[in-house]
N, C-alpha and C. Protein backbone atom coordinates (compact mmCIF):
# COMPACT_ATOMS: atom_id res chain seq x y z
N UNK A 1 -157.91 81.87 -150.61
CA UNK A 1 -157.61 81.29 -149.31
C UNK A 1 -157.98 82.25 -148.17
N UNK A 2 -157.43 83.28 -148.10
CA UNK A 2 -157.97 84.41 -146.94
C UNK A 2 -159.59 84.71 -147.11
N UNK A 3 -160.38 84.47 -147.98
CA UNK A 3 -161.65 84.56 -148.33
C UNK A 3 -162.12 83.28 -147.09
N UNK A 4 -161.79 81.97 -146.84
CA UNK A 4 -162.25 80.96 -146.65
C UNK A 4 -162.01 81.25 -145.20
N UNK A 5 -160.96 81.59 -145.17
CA UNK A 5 -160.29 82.21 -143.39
C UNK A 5 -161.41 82.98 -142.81
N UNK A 6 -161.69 84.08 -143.62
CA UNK A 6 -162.53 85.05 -143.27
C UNK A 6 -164.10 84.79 -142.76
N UNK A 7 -164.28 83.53 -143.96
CA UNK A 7 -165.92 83.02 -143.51
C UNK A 7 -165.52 82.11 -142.65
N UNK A 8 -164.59 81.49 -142.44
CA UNK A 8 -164.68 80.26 -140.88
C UNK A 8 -164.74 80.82 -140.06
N UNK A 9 -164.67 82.97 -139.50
CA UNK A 9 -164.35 83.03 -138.56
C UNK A 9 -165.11 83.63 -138.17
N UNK A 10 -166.22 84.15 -139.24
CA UNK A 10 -167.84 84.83 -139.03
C UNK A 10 -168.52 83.61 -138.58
N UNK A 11 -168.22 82.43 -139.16
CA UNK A 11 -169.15 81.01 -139.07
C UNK A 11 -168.74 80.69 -137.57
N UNK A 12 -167.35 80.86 -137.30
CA UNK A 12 -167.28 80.92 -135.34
C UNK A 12 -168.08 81.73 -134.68
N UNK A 13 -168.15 82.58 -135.29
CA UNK A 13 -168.21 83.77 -133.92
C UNK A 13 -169.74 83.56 -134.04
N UNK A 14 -170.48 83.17 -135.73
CA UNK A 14 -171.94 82.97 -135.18
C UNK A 14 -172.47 81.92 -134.54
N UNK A 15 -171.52 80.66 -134.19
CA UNK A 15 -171.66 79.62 -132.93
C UNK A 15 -171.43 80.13 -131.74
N UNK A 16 -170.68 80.86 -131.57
CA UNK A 16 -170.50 81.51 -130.36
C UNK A 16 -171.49 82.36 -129.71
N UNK A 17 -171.55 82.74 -131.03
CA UNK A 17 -173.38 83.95 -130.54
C UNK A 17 -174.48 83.20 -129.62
N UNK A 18 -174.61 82.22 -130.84
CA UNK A 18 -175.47 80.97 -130.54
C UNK A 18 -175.67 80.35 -129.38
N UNK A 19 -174.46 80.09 -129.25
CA UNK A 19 -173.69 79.13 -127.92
C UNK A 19 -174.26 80.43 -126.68
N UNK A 20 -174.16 81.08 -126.48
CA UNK A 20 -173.96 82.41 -125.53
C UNK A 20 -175.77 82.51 -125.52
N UNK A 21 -176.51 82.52 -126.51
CA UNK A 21 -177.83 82.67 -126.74
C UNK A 21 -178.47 81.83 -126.16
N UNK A 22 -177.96 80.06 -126.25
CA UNK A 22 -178.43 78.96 -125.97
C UNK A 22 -178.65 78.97 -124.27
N UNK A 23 -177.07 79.41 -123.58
CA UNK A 23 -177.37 79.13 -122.09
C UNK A 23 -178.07 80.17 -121.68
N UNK A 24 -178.28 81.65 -122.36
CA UNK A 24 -179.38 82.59 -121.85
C UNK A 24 -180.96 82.16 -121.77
N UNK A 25 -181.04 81.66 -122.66
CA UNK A 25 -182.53 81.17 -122.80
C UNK A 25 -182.61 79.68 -121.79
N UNK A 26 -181.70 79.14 -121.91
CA UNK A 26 -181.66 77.60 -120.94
C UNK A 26 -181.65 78.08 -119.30
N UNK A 27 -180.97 79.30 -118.93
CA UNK A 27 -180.88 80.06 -117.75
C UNK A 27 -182.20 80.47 -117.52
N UNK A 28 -182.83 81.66 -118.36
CA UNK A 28 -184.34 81.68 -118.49
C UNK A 28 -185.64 80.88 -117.97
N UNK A 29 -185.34 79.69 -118.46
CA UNK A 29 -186.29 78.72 -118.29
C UNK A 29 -185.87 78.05 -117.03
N UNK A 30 -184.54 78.39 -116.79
CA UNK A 30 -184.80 77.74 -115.01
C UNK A 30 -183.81 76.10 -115.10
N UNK A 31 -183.08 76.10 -116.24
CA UNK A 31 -182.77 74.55 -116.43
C UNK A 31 -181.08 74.48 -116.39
N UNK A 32 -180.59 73.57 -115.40
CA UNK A 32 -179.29 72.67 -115.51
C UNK A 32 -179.15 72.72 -117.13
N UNK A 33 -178.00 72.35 -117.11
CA UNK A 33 -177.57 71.98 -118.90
C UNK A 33 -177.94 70.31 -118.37
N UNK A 34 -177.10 69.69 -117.62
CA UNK A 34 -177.81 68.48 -117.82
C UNK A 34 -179.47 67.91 -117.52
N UNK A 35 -180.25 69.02 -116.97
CA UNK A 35 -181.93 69.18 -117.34
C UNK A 35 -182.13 69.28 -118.73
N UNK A 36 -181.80 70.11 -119.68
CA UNK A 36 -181.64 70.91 -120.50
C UNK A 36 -181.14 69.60 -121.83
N UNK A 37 -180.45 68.76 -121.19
CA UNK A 37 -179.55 67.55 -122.02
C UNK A 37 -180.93 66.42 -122.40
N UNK A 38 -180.93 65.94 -121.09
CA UNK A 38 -181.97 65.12 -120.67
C UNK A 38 -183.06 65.22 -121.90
N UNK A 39 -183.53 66.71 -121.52
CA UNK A 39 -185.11 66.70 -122.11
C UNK A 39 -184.88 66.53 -123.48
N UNK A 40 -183.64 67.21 -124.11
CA UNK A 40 -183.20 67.18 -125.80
C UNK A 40 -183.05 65.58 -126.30
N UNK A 41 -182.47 64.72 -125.37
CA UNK A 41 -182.40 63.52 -125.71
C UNK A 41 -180.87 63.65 -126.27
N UNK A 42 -180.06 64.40 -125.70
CA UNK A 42 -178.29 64.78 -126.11
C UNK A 42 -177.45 64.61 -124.51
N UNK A 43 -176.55 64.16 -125.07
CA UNK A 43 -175.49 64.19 -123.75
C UNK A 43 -174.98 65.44 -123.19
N UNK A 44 -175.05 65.77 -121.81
CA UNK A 44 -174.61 67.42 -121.32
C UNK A 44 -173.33 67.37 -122.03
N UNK A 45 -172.32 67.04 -122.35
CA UNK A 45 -171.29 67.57 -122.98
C UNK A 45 -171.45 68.00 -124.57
N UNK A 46 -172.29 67.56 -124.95
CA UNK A 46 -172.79 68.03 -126.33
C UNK A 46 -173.65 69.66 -126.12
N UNK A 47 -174.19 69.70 -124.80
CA UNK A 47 -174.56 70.87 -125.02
C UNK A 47 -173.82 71.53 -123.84
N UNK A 48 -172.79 71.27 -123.30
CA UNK A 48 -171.75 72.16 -123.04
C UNK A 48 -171.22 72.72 -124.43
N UNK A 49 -170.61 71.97 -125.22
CA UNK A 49 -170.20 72.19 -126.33
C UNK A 49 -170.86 73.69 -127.24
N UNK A 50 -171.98 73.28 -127.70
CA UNK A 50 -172.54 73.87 -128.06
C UNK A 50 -172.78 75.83 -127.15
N UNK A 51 -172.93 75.63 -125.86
CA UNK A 51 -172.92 76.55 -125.28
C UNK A 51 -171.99 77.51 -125.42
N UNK A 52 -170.38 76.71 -125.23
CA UNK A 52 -169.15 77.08 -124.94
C UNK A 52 -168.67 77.47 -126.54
N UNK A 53 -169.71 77.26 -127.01
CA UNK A 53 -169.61 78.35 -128.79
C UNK A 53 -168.44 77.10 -129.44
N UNK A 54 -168.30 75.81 -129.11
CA UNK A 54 -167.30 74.99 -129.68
C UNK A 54 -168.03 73.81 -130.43
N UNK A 55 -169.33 74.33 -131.03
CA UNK A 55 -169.85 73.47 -131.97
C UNK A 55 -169.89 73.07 -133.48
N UNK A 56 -168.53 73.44 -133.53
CA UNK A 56 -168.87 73.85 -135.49
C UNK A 56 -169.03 72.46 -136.11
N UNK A 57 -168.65 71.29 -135.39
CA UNK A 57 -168.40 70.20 -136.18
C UNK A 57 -170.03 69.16 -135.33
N UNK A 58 -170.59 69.87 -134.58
CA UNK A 58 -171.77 69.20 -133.80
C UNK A 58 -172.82 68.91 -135.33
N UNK A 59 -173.50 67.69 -134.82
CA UNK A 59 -174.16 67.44 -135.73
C UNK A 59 -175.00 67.92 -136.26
N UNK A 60 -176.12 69.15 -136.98
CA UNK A 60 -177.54 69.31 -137.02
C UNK A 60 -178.49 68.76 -136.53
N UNK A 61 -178.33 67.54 -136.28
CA UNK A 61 -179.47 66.89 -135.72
C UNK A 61 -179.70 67.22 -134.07
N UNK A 62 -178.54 67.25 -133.24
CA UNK A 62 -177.95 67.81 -132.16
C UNK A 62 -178.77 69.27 -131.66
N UNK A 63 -178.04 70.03 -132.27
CA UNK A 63 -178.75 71.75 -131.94
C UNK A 63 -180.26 71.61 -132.22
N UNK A 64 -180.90 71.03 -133.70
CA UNK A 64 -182.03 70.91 -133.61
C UNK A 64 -182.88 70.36 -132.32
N UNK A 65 -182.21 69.01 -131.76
CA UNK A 65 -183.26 68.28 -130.34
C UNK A 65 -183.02 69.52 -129.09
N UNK A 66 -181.85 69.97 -128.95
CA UNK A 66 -181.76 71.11 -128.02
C UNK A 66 -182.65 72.18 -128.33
N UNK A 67 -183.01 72.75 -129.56
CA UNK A 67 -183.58 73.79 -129.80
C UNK A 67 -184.87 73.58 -129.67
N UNK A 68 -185.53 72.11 -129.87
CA UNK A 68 -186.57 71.92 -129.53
C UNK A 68 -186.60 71.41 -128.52
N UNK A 69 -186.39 70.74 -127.60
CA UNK A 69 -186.46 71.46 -126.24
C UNK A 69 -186.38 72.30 -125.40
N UNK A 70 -185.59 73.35 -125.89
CA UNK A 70 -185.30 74.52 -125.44
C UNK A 70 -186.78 75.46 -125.41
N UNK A 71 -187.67 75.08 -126.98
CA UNK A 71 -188.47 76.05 -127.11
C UNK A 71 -190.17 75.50 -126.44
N UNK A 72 -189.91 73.74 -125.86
CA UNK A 72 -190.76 73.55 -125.21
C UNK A 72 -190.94 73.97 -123.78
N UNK A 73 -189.93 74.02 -123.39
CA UNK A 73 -189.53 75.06 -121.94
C UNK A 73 -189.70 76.15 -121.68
N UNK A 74 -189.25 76.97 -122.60
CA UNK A 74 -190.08 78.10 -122.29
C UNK A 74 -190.99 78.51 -123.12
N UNK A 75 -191.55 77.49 -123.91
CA UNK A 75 -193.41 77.68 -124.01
C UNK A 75 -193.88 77.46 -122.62
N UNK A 76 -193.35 76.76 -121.64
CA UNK A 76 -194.57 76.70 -120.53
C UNK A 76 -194.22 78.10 -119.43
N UNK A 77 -193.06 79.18 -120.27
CA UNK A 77 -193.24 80.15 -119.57
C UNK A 77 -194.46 81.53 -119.47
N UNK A 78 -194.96 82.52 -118.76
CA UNK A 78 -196.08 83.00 -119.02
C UNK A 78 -195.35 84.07 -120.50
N UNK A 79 -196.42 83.66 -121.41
CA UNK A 79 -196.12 84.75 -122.80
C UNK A 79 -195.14 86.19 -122.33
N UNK A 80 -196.28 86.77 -121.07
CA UNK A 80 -195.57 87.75 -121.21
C UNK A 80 -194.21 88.07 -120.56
N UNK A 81 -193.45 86.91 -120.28
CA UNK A 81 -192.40 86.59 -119.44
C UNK A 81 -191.16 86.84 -120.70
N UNK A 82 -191.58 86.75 -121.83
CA UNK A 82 -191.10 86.57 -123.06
C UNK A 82 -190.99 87.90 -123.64
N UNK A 83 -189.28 88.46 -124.15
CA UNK A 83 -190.22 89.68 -125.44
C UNK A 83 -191.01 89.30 -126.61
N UNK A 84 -190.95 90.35 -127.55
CA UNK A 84 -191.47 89.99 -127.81
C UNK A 84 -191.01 89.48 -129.54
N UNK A 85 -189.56 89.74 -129.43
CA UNK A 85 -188.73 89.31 -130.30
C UNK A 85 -188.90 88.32 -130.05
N UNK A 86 -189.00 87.34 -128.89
CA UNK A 86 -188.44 86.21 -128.27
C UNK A 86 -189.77 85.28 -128.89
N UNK A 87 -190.64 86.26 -128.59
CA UNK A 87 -191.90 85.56 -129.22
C UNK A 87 -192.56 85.16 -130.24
N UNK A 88 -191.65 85.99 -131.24
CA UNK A 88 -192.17 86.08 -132.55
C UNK A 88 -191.18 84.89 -133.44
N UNK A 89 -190.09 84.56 -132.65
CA UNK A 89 -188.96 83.61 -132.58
C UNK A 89 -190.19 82.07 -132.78
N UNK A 90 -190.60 82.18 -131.49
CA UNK A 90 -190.98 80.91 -130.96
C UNK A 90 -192.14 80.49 -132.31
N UNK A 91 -192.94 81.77 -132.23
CA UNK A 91 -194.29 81.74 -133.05
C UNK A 91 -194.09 81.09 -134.46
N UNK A 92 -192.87 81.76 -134.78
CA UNK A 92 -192.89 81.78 -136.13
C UNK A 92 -191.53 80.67 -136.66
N UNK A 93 -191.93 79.45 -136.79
CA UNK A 93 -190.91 78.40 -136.90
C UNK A 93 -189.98 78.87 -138.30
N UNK A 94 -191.08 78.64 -139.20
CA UNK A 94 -190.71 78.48 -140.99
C UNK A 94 -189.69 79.70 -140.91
N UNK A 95 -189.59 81.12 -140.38
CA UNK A 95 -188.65 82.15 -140.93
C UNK A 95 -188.29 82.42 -139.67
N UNK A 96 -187.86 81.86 -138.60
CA UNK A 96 -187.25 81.49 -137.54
C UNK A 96 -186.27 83.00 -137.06
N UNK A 97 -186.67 83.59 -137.73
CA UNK A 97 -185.44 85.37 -137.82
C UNK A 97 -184.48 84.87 -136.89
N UNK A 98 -183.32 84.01 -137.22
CA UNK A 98 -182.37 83.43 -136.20
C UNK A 98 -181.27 84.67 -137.54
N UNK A 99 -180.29 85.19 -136.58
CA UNK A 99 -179.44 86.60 -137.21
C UNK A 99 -178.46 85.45 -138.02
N UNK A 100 -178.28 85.93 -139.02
CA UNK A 100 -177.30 85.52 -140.20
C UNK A 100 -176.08 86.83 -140.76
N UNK A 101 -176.38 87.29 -140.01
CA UNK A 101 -175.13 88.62 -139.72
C UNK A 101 -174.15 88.48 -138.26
N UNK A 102 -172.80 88.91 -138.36
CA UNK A 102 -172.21 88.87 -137.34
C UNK A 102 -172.61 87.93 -136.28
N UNK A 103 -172.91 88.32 -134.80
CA UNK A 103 -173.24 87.45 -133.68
C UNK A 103 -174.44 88.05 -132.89
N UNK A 104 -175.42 88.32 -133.92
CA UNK A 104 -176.86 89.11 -133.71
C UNK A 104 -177.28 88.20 -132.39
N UNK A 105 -176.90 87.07 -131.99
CA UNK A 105 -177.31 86.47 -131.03
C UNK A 105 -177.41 87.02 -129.51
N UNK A 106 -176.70 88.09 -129.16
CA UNK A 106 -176.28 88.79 -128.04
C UNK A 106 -177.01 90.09 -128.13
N UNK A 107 -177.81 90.59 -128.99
CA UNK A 107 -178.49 91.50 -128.87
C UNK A 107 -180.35 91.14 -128.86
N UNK A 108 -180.59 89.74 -128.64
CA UNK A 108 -181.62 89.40 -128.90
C UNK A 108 -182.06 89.51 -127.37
N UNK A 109 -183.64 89.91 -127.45
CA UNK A 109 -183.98 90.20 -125.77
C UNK A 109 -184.62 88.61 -125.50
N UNK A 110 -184.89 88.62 -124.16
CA UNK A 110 -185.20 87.41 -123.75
C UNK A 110 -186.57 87.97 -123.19
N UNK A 111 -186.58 89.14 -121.95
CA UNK A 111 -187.78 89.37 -122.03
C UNK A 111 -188.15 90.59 -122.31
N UNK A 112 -189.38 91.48 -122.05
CA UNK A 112 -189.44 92.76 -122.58
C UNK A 112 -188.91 93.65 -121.65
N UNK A 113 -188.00 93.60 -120.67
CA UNK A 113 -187.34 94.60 -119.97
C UNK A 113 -186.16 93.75 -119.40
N UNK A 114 -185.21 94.19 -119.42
CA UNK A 114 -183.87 93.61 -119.04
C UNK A 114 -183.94 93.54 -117.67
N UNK A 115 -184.62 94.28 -116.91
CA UNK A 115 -184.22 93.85 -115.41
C UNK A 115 -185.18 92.43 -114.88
N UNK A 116 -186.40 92.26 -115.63
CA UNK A 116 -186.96 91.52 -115.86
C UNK A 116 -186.03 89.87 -116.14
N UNK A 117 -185.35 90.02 -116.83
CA UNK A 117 -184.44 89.09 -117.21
C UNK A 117 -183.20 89.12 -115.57
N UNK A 118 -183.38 89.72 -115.55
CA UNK A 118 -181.87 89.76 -114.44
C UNK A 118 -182.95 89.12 -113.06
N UNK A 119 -184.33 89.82 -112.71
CA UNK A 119 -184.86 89.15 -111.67
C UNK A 119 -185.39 87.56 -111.81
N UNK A 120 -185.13 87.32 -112.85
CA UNK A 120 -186.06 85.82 -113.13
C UNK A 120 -184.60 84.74 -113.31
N UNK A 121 -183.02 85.44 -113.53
CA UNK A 121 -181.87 84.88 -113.32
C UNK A 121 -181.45 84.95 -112.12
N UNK A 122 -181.90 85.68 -110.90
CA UNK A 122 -181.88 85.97 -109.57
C UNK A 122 -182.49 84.39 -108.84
N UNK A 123 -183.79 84.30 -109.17
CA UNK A 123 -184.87 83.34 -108.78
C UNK A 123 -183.90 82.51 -108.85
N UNK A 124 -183.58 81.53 -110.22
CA UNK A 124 -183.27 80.55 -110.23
C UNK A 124 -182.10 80.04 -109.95
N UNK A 125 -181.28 81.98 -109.64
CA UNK A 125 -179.55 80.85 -108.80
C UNK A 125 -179.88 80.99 -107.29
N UNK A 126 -180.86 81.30 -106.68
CA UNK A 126 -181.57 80.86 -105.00
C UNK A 126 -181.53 78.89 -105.36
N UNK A 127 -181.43 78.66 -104.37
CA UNK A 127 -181.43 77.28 -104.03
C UNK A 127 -182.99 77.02 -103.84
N UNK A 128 -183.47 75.76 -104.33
CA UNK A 128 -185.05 75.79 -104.61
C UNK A 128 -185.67 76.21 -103.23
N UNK A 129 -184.98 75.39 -102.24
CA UNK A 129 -185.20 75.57 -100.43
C UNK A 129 -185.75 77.02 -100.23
N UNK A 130 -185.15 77.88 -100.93
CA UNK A 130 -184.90 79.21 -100.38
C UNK A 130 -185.86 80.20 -101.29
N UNK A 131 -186.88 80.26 -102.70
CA UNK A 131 -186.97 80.73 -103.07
C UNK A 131 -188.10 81.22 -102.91
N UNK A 132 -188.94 80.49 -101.65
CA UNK A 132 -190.60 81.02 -101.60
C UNK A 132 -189.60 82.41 -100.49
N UNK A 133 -188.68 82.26 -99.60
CA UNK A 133 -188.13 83.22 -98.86
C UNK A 133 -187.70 84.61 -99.83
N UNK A 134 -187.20 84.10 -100.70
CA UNK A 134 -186.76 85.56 -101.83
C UNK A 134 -188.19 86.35 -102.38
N UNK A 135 -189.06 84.91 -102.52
CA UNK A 135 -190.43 86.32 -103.14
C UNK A 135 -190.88 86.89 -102.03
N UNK A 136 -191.23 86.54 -100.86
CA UNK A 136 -191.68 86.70 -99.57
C UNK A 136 -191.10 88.54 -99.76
N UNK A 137 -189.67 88.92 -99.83
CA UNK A 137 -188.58 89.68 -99.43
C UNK A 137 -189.17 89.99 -100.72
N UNK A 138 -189.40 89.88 -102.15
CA UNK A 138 -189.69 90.63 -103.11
C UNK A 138 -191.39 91.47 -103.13
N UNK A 139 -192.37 90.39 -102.58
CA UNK A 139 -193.48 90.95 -102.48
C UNK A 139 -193.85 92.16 -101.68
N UNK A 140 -192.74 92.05 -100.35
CA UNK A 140 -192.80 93.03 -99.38
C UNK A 140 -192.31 94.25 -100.23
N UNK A 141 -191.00 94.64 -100.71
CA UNK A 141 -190.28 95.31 -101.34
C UNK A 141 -191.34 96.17 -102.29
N UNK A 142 -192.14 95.33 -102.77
CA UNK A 142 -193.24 95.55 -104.26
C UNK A 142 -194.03 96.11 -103.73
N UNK A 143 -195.05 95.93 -102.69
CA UNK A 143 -195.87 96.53 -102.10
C UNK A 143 -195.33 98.51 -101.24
N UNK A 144 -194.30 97.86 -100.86
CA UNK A 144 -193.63 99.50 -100.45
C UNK A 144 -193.63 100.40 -101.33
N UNK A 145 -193.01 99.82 -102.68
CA UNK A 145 -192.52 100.71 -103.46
C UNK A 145 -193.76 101.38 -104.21
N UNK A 146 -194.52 100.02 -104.10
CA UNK A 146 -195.79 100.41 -104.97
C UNK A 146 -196.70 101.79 -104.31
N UNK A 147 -196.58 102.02 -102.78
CA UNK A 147 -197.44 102.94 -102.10
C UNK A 147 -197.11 103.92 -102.49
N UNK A 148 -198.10 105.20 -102.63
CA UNK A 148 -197.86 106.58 -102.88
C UNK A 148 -196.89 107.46 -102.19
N UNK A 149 -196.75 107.02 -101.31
CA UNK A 149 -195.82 107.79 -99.97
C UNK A 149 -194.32 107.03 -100.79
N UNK A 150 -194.01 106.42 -101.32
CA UNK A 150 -192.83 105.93 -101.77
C UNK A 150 -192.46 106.68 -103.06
N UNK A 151 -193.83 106.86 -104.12
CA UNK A 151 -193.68 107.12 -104.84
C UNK A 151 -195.03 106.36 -106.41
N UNK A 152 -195.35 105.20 -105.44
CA UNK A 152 -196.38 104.64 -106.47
C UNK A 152 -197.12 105.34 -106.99
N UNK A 153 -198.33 104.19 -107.61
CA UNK A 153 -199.28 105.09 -108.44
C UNK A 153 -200.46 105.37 -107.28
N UNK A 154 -200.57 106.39 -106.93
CA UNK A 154 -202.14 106.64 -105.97
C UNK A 154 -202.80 106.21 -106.13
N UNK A 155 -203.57 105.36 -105.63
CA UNK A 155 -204.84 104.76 -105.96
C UNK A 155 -206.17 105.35 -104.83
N UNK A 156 -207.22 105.41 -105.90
CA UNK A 156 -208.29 106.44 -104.80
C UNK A 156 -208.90 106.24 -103.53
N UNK A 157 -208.99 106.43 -102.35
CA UNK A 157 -209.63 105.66 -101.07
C UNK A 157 -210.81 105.72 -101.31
N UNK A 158 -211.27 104.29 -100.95
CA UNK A 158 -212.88 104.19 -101.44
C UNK A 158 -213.93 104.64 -99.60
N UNK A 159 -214.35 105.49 -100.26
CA UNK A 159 -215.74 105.63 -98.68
C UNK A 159 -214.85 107.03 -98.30
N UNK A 160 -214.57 107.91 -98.92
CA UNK A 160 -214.26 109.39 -98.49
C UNK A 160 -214.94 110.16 -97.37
C-alpha cells in the first residue's frame, strides 16, 4: 500500500512538471490558454487543468491535441529562438526525451539563453498596441550597448 502512495505522488508531481512546462512553452509562443485551447480543438478549462498540474484523470487524447498544437506554434518560431534541447524535443517525435524521472520538466530550457526566454516573455505581456514601442526602446538600447565606447565589439572604420 505505501508503495502505491509513493508512485501516485511521483505520477503528481510529474503532471505538475508537465503542467508548469505546458504554460512555459504556451507563454513562449505568445498564446492565451484559450488561443492555445482553440487551436488543440480542447476546452480552456481542460487546459487550465492540465497547466494547473490537475490532470491525472485528463484523457490522453486531450494532452496529445494540446501537445500538438503546442508544437505547431512554436514550429513557426525562428529555430534559433529554440534551445536546443527544445529542439531536439520537437525534431525527434518517436523518443520524444519527455523526463520520466522526478519533475525533469522545470529544468528543460526553452531557449538557448535564459534571458532570452525572459525577453521574448517581456514582448508578449506588452499589450499588442504597445509592442512595436518596446522594440523601438529595445533597438535603441542594442545599438548603445553594442558601440565600443559602451563596451561593444569594435568594428573597423572603413576609409582610414
Amino acid at each position: 500500500m505505501g508503495r502505491i502512495k509513493s508512485d501516485r505522488g511521483k505520477w503528481e508531481a510529474w503532471i505538475q512538471g508537465m503542467g508548469r512546462y505546458t504554460r512555459r512553452l504556451r507563454e513562449l509562443a505568445g498564446m492565451s490558454q484559450e488561443q492555445l485551447a482553440k487551436r488543440a480543438g480542447v476546452s480552456q478549462g481542460a487546459l487550465s487543468r492540465v497547466e494547473a498540474g490537475r490532470a491525472v484523470h485528463t484523457p490522453l487524447i486531450v494532452v496529445m491535441k494540446i501537445n500538438t498544437a503546442m508544437r505547431e506554434a512554436l514550429a513557426a518560431l525562428p529555430r534559433e529562438a529554440l534551445s536546443d534541447e527544445l529542439r531536439a524535443i520537437m525534431d525527434d517525435v518517436p523518443t520524444r526525451r519527455i523526463p520520466v524521472k522526478g519533475t525533469g520538466f522545470d529544468d528543460l530550457a526553452l531557449t538557448p539563453d535564459p534571458l532570452l526566454t525572459e525577453l521574448v516573455r517581456l514582448f508578449w505581456s506588452v499589450p499588442a498596441r504597445h509592442r512595436e514601442h518596446l522594440l523601438q526602446v529595445v533597438r535603441s538600447l542594442a545599438g548603445v550597448l553594442a558601440s565600443p565606447e559602451v563596451g561593444g565589439s569594435a568594428r573597423p572604420k572603413s576609409g582610414g
